[in-house]
Structures are given as C-alpha cells and as structure tokens.
PDB file of N, CA and C in Angstrom:
ATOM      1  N   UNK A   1      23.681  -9.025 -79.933  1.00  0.00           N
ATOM      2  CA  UNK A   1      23.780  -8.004 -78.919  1.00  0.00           C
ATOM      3  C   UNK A   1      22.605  -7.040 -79.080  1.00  0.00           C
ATOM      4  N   UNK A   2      22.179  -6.466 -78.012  1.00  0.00           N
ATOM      5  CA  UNK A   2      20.943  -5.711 -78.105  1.00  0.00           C
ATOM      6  C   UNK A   2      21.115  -4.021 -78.187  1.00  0.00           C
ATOM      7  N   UNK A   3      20.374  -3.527 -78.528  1.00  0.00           N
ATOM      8  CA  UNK A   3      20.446  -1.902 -78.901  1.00  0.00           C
ATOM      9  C   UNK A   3      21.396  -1.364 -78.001  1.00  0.00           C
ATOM     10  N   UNK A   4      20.700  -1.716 -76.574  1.00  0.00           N
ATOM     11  CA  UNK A   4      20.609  -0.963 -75.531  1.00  0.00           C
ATOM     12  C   UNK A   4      21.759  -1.038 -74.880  1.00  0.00           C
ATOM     13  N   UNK A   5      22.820  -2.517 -74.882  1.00  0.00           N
ATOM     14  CA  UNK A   5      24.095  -2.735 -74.675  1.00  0.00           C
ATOM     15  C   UNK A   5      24.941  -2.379 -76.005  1.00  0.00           C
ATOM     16  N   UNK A   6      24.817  -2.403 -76.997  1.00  0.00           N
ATOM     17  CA  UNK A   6      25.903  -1.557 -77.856  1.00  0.00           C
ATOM     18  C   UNK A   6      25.598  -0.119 -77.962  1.00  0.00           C
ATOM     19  N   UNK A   7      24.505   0.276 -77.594  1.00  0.00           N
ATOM     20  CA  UNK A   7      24.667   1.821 -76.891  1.00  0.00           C
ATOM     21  C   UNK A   7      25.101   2.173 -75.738  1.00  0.00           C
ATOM     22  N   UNK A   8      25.807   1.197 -74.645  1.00  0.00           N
ATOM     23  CA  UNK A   8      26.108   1.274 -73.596  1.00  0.00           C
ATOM     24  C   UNK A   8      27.723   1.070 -74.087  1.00  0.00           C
ATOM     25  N   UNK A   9      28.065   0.383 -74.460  1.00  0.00           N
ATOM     26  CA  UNK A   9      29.136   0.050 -75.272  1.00  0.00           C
ATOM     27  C   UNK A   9      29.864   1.224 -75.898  1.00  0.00           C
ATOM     28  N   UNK A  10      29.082   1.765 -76.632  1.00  0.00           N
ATOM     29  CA  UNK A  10      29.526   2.760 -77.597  1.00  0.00           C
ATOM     30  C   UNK A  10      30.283   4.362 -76.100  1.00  0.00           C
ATOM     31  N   UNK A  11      29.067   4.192 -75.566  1.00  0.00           N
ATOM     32  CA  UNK A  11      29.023   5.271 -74.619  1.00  0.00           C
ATOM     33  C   UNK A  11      30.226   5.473 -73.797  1.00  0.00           C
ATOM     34  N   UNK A  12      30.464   3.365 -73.173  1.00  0.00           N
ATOM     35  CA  UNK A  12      31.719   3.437 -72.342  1.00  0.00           C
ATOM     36  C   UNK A  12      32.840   3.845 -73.173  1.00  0.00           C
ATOM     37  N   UNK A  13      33.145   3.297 -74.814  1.00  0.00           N
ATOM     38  CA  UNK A  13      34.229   3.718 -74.929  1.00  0.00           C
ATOM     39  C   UNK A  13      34.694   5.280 -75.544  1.00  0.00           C
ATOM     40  N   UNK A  14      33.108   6.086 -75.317  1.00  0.00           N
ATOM     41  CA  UNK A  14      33.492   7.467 -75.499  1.00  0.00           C
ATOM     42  C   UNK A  14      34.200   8.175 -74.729  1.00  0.00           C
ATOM     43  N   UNK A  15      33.735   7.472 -73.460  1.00  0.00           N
ATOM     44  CA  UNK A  15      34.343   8.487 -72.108  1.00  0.00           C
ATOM     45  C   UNK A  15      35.636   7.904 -71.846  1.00  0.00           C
ATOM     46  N   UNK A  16      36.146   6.739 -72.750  1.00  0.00           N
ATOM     47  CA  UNK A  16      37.637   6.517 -72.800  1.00  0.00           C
ATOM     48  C   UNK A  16      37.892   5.073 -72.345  1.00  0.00           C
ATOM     49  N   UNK A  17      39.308   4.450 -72.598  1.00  0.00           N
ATOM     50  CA  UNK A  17      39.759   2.919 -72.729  1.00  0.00           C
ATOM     51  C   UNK A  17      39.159   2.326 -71.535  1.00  0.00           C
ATOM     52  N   UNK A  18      38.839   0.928 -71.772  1.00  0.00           N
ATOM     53  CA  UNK A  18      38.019  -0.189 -70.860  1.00  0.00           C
ATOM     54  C   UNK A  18      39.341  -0.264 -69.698  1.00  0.00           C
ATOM     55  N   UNK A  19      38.737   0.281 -68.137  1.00  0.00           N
ATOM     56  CA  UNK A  19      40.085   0.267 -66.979  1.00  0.00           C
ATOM     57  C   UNK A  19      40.397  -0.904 -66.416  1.00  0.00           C
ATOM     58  N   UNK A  20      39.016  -1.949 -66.887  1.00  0.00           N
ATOM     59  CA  UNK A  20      39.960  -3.339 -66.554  1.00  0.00           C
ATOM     60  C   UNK A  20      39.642  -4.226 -67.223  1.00  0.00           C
ATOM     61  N   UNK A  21      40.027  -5.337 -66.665  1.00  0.00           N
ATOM     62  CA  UNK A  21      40.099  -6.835 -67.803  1.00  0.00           C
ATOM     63  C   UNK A  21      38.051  -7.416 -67.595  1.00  0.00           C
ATOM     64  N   UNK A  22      37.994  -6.687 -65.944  1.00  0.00           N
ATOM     65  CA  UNK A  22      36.386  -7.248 -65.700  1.00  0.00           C
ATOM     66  C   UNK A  22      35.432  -6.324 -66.596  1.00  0.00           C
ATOM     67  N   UNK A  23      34.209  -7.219 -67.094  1.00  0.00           N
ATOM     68  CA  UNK A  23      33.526  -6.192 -67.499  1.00  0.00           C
ATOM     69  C   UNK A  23      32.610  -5.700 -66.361  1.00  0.00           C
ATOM     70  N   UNK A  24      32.505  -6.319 -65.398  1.00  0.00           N
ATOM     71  CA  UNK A  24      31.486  -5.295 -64.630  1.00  0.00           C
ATOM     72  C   UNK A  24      32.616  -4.414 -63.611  1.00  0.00           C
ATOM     73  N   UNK A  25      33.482  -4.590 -63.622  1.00  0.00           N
ATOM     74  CA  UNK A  25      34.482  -3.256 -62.972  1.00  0.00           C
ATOM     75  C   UNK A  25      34.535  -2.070 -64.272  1.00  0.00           C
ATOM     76  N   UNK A  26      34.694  -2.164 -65.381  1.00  0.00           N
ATOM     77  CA  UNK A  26      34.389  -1.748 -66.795  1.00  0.00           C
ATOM     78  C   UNK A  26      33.320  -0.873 -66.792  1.00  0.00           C
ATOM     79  N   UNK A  27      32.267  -1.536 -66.383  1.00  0.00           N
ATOM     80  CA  UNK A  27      30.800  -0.825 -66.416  1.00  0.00           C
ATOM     81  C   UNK A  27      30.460  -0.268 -64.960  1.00  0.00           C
ATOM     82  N   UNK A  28      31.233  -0.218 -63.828  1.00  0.00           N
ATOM     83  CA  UNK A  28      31.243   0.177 -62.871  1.00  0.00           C
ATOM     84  C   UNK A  28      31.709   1.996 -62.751  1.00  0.00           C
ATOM     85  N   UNK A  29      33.408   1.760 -63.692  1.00  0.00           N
ATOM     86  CA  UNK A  29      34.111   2.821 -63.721  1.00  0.00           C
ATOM     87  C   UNK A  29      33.396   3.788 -64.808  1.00  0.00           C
ATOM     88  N   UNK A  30      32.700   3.210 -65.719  1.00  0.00           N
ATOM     89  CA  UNK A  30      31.805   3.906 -66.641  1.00  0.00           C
ATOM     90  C   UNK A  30      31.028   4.711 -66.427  1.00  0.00           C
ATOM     91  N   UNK A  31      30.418   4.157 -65.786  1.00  0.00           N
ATOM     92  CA  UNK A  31      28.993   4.913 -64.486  1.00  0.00           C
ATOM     93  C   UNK A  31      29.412   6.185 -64.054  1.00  0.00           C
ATOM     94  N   UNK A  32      30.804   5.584 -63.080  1.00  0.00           N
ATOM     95  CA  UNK A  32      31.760   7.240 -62.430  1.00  0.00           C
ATOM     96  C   UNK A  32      32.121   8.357 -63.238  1.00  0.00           C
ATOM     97  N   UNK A  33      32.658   7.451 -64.763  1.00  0.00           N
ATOM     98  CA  UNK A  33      32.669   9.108 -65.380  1.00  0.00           C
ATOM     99  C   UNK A  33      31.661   9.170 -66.166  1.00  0.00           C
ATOM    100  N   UNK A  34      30.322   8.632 -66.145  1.00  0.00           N
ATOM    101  CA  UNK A  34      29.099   9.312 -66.867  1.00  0.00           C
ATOM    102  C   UNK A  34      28.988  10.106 -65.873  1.00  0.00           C
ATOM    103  N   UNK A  35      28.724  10.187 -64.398  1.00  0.00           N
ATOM    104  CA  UNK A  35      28.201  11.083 -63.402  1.00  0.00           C
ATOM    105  C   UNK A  35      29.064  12.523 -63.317  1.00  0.00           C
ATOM    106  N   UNK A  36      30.723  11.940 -63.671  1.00  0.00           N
ATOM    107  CA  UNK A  36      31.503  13.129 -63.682  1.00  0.00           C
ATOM    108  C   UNK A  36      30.818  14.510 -64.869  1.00  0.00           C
ATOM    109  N   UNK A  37      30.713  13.672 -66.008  1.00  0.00           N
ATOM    110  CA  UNK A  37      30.666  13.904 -67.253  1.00  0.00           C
ATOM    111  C   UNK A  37      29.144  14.795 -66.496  1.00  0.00           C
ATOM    112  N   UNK A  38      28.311  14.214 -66.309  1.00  0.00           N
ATOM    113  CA  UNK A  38      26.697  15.398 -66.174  1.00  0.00           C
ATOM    114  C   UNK A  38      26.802  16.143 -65.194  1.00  0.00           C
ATOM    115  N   UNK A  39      27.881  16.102 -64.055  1.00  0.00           N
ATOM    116  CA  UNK A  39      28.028  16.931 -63.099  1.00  0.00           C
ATOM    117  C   UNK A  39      28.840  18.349 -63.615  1.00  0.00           C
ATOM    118  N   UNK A  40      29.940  17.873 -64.714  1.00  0.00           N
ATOM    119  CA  UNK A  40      30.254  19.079 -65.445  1.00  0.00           C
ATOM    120  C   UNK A  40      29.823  19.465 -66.553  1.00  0.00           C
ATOM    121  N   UNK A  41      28.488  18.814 -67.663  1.00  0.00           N
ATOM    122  CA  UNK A  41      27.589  19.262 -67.742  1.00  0.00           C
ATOM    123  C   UNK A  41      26.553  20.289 -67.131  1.00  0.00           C
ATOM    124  N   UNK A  42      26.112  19.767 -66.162  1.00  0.00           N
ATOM    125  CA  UNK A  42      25.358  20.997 -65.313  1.00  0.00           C
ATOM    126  C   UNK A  42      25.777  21.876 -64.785  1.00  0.00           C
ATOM    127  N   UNK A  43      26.998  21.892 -64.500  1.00  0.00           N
ATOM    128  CA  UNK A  43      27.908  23.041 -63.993  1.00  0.00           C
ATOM    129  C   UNK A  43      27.711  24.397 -65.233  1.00  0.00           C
ATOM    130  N   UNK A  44      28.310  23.470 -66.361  1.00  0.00           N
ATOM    131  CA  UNK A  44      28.452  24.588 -67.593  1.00  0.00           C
ATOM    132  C   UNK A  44      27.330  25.080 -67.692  1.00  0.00           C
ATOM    133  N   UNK A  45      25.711  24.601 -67.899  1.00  0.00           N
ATOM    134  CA  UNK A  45      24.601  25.132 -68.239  1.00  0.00           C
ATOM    135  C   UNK A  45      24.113  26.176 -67.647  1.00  0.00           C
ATOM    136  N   UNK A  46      24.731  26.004 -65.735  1.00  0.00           N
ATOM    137  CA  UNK A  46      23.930  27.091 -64.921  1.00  0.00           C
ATOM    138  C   UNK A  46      25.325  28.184 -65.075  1.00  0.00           C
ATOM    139  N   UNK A  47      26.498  28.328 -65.145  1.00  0.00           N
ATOM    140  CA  UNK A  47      27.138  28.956 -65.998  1.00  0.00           C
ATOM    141  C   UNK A  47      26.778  30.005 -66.708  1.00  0.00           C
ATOM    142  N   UNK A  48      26.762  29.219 -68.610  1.00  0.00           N
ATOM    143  CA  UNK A  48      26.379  30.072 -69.436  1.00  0.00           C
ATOM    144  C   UNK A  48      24.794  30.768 -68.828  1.00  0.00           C
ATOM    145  N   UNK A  49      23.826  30.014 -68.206  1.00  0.00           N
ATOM    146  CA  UNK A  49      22.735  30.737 -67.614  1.00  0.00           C
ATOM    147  C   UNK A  49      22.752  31.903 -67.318  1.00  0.00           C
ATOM    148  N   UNK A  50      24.043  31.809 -66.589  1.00  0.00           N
ATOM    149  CA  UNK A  50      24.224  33.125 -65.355  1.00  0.00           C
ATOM    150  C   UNK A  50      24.628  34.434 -66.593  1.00  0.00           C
ATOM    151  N   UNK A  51      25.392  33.704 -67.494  1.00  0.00           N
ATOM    152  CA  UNK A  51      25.758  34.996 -68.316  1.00  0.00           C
ATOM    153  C   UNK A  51      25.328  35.564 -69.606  1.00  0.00           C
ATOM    154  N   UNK A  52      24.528  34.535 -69.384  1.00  0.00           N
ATOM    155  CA  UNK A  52      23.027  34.823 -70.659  1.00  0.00           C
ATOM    156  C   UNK A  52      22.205  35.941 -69.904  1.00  0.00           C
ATOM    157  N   UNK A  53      21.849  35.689 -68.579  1.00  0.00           N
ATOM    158  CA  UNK A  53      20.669  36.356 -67.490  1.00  0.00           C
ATOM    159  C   UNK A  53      21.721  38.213 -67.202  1.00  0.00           C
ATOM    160  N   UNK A  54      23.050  37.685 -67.455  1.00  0.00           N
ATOM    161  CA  UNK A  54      23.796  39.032 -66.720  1.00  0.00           C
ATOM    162  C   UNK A  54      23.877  39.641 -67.884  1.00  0.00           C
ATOM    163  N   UNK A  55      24.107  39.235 -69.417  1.00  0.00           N
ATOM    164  CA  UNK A  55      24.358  39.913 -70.520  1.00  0.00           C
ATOM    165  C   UNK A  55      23.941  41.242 -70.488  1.00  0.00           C
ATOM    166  N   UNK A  56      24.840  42.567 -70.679  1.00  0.00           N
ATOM    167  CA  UNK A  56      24.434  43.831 -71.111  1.00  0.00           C
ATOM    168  C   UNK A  56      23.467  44.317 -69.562  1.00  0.00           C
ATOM    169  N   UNK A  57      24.340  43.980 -68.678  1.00  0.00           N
ATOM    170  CA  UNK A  57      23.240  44.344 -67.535  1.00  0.00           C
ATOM    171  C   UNK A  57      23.799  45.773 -66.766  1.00  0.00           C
ATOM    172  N   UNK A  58      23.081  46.476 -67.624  1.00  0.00           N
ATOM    173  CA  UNK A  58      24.127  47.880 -67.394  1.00  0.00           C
ATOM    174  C   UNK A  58      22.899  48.470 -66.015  1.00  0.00           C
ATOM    175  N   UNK A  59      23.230  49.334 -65.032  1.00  0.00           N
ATOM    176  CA  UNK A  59      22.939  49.617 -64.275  1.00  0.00           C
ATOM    177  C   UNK A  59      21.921  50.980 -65.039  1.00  0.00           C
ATOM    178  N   UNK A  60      20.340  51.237 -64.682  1.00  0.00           N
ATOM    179  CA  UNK A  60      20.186  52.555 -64.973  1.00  0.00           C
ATOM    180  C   UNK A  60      20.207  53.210 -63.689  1.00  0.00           C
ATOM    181  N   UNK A  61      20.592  54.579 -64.372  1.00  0.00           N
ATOM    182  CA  UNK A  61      20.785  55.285 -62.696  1.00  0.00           C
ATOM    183  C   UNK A  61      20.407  56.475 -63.769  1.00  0.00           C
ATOM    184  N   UNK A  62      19.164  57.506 -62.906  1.00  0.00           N
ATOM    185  CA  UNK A  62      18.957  58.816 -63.931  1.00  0.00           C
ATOM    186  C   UNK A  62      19.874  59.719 -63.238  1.00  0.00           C
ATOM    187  N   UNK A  63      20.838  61.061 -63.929  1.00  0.00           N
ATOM    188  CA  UNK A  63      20.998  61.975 -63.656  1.00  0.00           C
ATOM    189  C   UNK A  63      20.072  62.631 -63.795  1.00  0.00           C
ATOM    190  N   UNK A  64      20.005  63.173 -62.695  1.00  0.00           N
ATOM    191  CA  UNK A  64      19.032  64.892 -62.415  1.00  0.00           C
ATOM    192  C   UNK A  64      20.225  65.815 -62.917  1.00  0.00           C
ATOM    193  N   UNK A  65      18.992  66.968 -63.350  1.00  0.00           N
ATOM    194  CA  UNK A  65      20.119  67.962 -64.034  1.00  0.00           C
ATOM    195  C   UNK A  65      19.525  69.295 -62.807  1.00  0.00           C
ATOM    196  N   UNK A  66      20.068  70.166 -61.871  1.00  0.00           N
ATOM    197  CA  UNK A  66      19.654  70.942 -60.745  1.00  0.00           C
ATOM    198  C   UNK A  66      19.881  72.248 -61.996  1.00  0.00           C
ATOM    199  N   UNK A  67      18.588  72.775 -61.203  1.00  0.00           N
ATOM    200  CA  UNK A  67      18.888  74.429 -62.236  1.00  0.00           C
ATOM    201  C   UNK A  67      18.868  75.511 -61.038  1.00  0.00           C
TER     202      UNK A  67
END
C-alpha cells in the first residue's frame, strides 16, 4: 500500500467508522466530512480573528474639563 492511501486511510477513519461496505461510497462520504471538517475549521479561524482584532478595544473618547 502506498503512503498516500494509508494516509488517506488513516484520515477516513479519523473523521469516523467506514458508512459502507463500498469502498468508493467510503471514500465518497469521506470527502463530505473532510469539507464539513475545513468549513468548520475556517469558520473558527475567522472567529478567533475577529476576537483577537476586537481584544481590549476600548473606545477613546477625551473628556474636556470647561473652566
């Protein structure tokens, strides 16, 4: 077996049990939740982004002092 299919291998059964007896329905449904999997990946990144960029984002506003 070659690198590149027991790293494909390894991958499908991270994202969880083989959904059918076919292997290319197997490697079909795999695909769907790798895409799930980077779509909520990228979700989280622009996320924490937003609250990395908002951190401590206190408004300045000067008081004037009137005499």
């Amino acid at each position: 077996m070659t690198k590149q299919k027991t790293l494909w291998r390894w991958w499908a059964k991270a994202l969880g049990e083989k959904a059918s007896e076919s292997d290319r329905e197997s490697d079909t449904i795999a695909c769907i939740r790798t895409l799930i999997f980077v779509s909520y990946l990228v979700t989280n990144c622009f996320i924490v982004a937003g609250v990395i960029r908002h951190w401590n984002d206190v408004p300045n506003t000067v008081i004037e002092k009137r005499q």
